[in-house]
Protein backbone atom coordinates (compact mmCIF):
# COMPACT_ATOMS: atom_id res chain seq x y z
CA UNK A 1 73.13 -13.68 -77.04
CA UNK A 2 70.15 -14.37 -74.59
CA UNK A 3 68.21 -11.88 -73.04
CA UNK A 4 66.85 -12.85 -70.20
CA UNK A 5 64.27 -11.25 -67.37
CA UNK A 6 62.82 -12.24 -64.25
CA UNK A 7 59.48 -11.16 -63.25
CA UNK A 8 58.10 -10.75 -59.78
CA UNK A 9 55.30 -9.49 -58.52
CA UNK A 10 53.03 -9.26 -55.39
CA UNK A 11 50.16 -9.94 -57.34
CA UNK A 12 51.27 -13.80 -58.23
CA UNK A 13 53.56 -14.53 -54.95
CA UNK A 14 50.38 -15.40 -52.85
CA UNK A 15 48.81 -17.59 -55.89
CA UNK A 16 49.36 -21.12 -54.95
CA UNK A 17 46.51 -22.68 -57.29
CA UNK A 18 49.73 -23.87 -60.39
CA UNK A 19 46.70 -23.51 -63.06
CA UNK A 20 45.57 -19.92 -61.56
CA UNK A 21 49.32 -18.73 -61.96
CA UNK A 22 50.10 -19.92 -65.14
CA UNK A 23 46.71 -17.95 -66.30
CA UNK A 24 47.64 -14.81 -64.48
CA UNK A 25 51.46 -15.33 -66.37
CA UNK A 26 50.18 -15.58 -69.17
CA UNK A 27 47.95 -12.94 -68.83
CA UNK A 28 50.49 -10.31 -67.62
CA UNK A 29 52.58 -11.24 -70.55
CA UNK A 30 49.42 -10.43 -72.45
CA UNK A 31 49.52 -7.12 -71.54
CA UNK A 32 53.09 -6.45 -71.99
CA UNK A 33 53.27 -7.49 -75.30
CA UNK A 34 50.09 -5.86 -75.75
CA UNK A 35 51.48 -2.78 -74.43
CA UNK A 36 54.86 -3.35 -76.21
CA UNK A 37 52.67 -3.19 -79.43
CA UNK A 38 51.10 0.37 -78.64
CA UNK A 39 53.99 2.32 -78.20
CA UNK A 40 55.91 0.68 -80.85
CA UNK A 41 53.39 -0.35 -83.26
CA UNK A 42 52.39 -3.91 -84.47
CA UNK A 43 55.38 -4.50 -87.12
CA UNK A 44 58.48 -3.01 -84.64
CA UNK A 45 57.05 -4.49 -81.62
CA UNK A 46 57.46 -7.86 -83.37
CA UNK A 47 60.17 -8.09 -86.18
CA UNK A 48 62.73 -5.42 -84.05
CA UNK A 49 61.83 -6.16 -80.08
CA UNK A 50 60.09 -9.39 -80.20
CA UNK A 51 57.35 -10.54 -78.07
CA UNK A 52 58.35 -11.86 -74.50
CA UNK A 53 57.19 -15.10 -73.14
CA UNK A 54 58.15 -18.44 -71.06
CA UNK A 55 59.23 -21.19 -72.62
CA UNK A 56 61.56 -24.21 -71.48
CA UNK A 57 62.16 -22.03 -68.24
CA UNK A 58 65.02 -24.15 -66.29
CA UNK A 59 62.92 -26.22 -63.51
CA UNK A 60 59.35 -24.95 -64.23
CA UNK A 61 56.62 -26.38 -66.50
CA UNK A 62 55.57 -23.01 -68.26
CA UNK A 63 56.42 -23.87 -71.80
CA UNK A 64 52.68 -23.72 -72.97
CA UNK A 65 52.95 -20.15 -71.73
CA UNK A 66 54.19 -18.48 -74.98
CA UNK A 67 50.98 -19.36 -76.78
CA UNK A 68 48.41 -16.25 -76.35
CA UNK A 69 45.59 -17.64 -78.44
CA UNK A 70 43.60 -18.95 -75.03
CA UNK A 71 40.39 -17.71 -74.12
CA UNK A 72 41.49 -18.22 -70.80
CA UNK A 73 44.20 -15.57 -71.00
CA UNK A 74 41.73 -13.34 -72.58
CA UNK A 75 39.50 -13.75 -69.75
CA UNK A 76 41.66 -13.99 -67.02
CA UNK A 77 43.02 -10.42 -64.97
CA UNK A 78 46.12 -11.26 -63.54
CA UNK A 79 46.49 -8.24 -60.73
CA UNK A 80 44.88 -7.80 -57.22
CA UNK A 81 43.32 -4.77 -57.41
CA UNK A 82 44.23 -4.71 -53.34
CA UNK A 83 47.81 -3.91 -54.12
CA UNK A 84 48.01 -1.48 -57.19
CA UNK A 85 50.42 1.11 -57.31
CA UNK A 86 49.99 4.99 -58.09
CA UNK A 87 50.68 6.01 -61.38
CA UNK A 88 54.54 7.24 -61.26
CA UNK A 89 54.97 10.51 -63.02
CA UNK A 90 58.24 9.30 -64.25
CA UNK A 91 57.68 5.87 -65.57
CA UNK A 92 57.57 5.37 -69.30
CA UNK A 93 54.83 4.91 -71.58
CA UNK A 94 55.14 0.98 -71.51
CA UNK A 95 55.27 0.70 -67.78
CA UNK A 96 52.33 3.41 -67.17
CA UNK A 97 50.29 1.16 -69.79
CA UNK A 98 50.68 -1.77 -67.83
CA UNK A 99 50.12 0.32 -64.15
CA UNK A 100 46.80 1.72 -65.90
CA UNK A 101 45.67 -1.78 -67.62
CA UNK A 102 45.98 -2.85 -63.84
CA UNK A 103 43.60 -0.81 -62.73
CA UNK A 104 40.96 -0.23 -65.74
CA UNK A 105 38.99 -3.04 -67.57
CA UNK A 106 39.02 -0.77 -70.85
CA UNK A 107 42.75 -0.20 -71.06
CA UNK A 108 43.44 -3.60 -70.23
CA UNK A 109 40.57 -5.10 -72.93
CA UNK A 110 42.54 -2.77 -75.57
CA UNK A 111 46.09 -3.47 -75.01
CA UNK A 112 44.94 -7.62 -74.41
CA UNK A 113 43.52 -7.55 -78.23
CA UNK A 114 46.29 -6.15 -79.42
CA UNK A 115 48.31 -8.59 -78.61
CA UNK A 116 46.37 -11.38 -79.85
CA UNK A 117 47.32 -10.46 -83.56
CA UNK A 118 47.31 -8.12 -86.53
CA UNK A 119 45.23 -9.27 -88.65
CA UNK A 120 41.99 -7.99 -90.76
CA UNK A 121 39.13 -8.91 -88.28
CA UNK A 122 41.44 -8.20 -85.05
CA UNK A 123 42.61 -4.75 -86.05
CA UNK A 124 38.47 -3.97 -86.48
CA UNK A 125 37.72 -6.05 -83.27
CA UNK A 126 40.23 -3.64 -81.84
CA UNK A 127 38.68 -0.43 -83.39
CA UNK A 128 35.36 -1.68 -82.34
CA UNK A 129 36.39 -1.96 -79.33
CA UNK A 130 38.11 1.09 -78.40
CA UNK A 131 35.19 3.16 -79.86
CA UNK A 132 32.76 1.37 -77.93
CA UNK A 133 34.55 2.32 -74.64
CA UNK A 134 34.43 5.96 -75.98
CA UNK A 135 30.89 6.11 -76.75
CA UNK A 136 29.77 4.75 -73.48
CA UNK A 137 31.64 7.31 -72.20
CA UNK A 138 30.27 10.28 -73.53
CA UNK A 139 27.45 9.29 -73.47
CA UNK A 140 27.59 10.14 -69.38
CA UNK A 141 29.92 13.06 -69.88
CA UNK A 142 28.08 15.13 -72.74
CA UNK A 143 29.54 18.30 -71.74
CA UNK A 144 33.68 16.88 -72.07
CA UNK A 145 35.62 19.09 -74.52
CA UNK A 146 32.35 20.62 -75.65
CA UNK A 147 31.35 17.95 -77.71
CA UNK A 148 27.34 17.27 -78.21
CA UNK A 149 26.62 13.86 -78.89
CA UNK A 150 22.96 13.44 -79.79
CA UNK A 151 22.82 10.37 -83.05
CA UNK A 152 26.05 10.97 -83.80
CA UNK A 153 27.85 8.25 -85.46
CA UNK A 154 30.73 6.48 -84.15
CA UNK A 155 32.87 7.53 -86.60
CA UNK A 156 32.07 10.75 -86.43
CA UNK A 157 32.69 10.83 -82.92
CA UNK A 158 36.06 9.48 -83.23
CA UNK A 159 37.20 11.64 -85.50
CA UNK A 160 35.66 14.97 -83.82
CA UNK A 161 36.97 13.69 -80.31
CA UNK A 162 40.65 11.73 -81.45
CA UNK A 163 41.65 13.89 -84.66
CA UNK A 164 41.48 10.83 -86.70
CA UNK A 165 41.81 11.17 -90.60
CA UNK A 166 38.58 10.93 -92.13
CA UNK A 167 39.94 9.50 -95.61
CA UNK A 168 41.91 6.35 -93.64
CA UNK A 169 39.32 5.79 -91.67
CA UNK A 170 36.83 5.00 -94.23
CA UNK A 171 39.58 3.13 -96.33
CA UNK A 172 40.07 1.21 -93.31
CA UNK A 173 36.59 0.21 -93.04
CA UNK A 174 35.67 0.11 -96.46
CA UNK A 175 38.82 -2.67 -97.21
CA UNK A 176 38.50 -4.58 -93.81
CA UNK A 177 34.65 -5.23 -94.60
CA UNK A 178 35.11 -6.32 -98.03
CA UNK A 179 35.19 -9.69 -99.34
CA UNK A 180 35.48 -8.61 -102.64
CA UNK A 181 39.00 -6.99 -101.81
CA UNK A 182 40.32 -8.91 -99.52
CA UNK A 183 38.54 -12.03 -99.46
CA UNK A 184 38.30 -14.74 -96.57
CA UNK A 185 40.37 -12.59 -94.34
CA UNK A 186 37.70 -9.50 -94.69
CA UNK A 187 35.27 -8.90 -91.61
CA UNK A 188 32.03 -9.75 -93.66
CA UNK A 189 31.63 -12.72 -95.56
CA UNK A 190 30.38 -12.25 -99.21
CA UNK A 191 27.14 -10.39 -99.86
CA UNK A 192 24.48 -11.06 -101.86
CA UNK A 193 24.58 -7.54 -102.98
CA UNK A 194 26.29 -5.86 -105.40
CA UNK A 195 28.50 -3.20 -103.68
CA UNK A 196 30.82 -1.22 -105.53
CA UNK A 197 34.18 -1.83 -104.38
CA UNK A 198 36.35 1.29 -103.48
CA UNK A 199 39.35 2.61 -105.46
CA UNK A 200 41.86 3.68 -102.25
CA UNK A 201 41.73 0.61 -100.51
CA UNK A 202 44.09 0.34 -97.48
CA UNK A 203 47.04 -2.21 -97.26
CA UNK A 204 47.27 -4.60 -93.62
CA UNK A 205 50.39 -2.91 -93.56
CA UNK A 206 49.03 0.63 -93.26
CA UNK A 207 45.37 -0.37 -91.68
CA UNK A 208 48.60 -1.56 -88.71
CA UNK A 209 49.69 2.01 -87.99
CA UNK A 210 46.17 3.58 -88.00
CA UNK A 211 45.02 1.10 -85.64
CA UNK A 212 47.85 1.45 -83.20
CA UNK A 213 47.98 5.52 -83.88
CA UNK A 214 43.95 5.08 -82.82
CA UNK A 215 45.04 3.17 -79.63
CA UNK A 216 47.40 5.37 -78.51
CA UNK A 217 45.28 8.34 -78.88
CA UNK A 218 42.36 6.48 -76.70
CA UNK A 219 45.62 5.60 -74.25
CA UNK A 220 46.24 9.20 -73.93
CA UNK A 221 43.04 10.68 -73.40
CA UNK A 222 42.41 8.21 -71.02
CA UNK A 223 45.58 9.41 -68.85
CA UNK A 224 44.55 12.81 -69.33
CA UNK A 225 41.39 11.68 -67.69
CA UNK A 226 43.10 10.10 -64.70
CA UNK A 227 45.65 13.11 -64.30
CA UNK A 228 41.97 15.53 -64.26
CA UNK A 229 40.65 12.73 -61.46
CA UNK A 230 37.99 12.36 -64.13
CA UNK A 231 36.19 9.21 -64.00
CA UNK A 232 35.78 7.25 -66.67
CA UNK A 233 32.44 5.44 -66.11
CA UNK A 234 30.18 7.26 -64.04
């Protein structure tokens, strides 16, 4: 049993450029498996739902549209920022990612990495990433939630402002920069120093659901941003 959808949307109808709307397909489907991935998590979102893409469609030469490792789909935004819709206060968390990844360049940076791929570097480049956006951010809203910034580090910011678990977060660090651990797939290549190698390291599997737990809380303090009218970059 097939299961089968067909996508339309004022934001590709006008596109008459075939190599511009193959981009912008691919980079919608980006986002939705992207989005698929944060409210499900890395492991359901592929093994249970599966990714979507185009491939073989009947009549049209998309094929080459299920592959996602393109810069140009990175690169690309595939909405007209002329015709976005308001946030609806009933749609669910998959559709409101995809309204707000529309409209914001740090939502839709997030949910693009993630789904590029779960691996050691990515779930870091996500991480990165998502802190990055943070810090810039509070940087221009010191006062938010009461939280003083000064030299504080990113990782203590991110656990002060998202509640993240202090312990995980420096196993997830401490194993995804390690070549000693985990070899060619760690962040860092080997070091000429000697570094002693931790004793709690953190499996892919589990470095999977902090990452996307991360996500989603930087998904949900954005909204609750948007809901205050709070900008995000002032």
């Amino acid at each position: 049993v097939s299961d089968n959808h067909i996508l339309e949307s004022p934001h590709l109808n006008s596109v008459s450029d075939i190599e511009l709307l193959k981009r912008k397909i691919k980079g919608f489907l980006m986002l939705f498996n992207g989005a698929l991935i944060a409210v499900h998590g890395f492991e359901k979102a592929k093994n249970r739902y599966g990714y979507i893409s185009i491939a073989n469609s009947e009549g049209v030469n998309y094929s080459d549209i299920s592959s996602f490792k393109d810069l140009d789909t990175v690169q690309i935004n595939p909405f007209n920022f002329d015709l976005i819709n308001p946030l609806h206060p009933e749609a669910d968390k998959l559709s409101t990612i995809i309204n707000m990844s529309s409209k914001y360049e740090d939502i839709r940076t997030i949910v693009a990495m993630c789904s590029i791929g779960s691996d050691w570097v990515n779930l870091y480049r996500i991480f990165e990433t998502t802190v990055a956006y943070t810090m810039d951010f509070m940087h221009k809203n010191t006062d938010l939630h009461g939280i003083k910034i000064g030299k504080k580090k990113h990782s203590c910011l991110a656990i002060e402002l998202f509640g993240l678990d202090k312990i995980n977060l420096n196993r997830f660090t401490g194993t995804v920069n390690s070549f000693e651990l985990i070899g060619f797939l760690s962040r860092h290549g080997k070091s000429y120093k000697t570094s002693e190698i931790m004793s709690n390291p953190m499996t892919r599997l589990d470095a999977t659901i902090f990452i996307n737990e991360f996500v989603m809380k930087f998904i949900n303090f954005r909204l609750m941003l948007i809901n205050r009218n709070i900008p995000f970059i002032k």
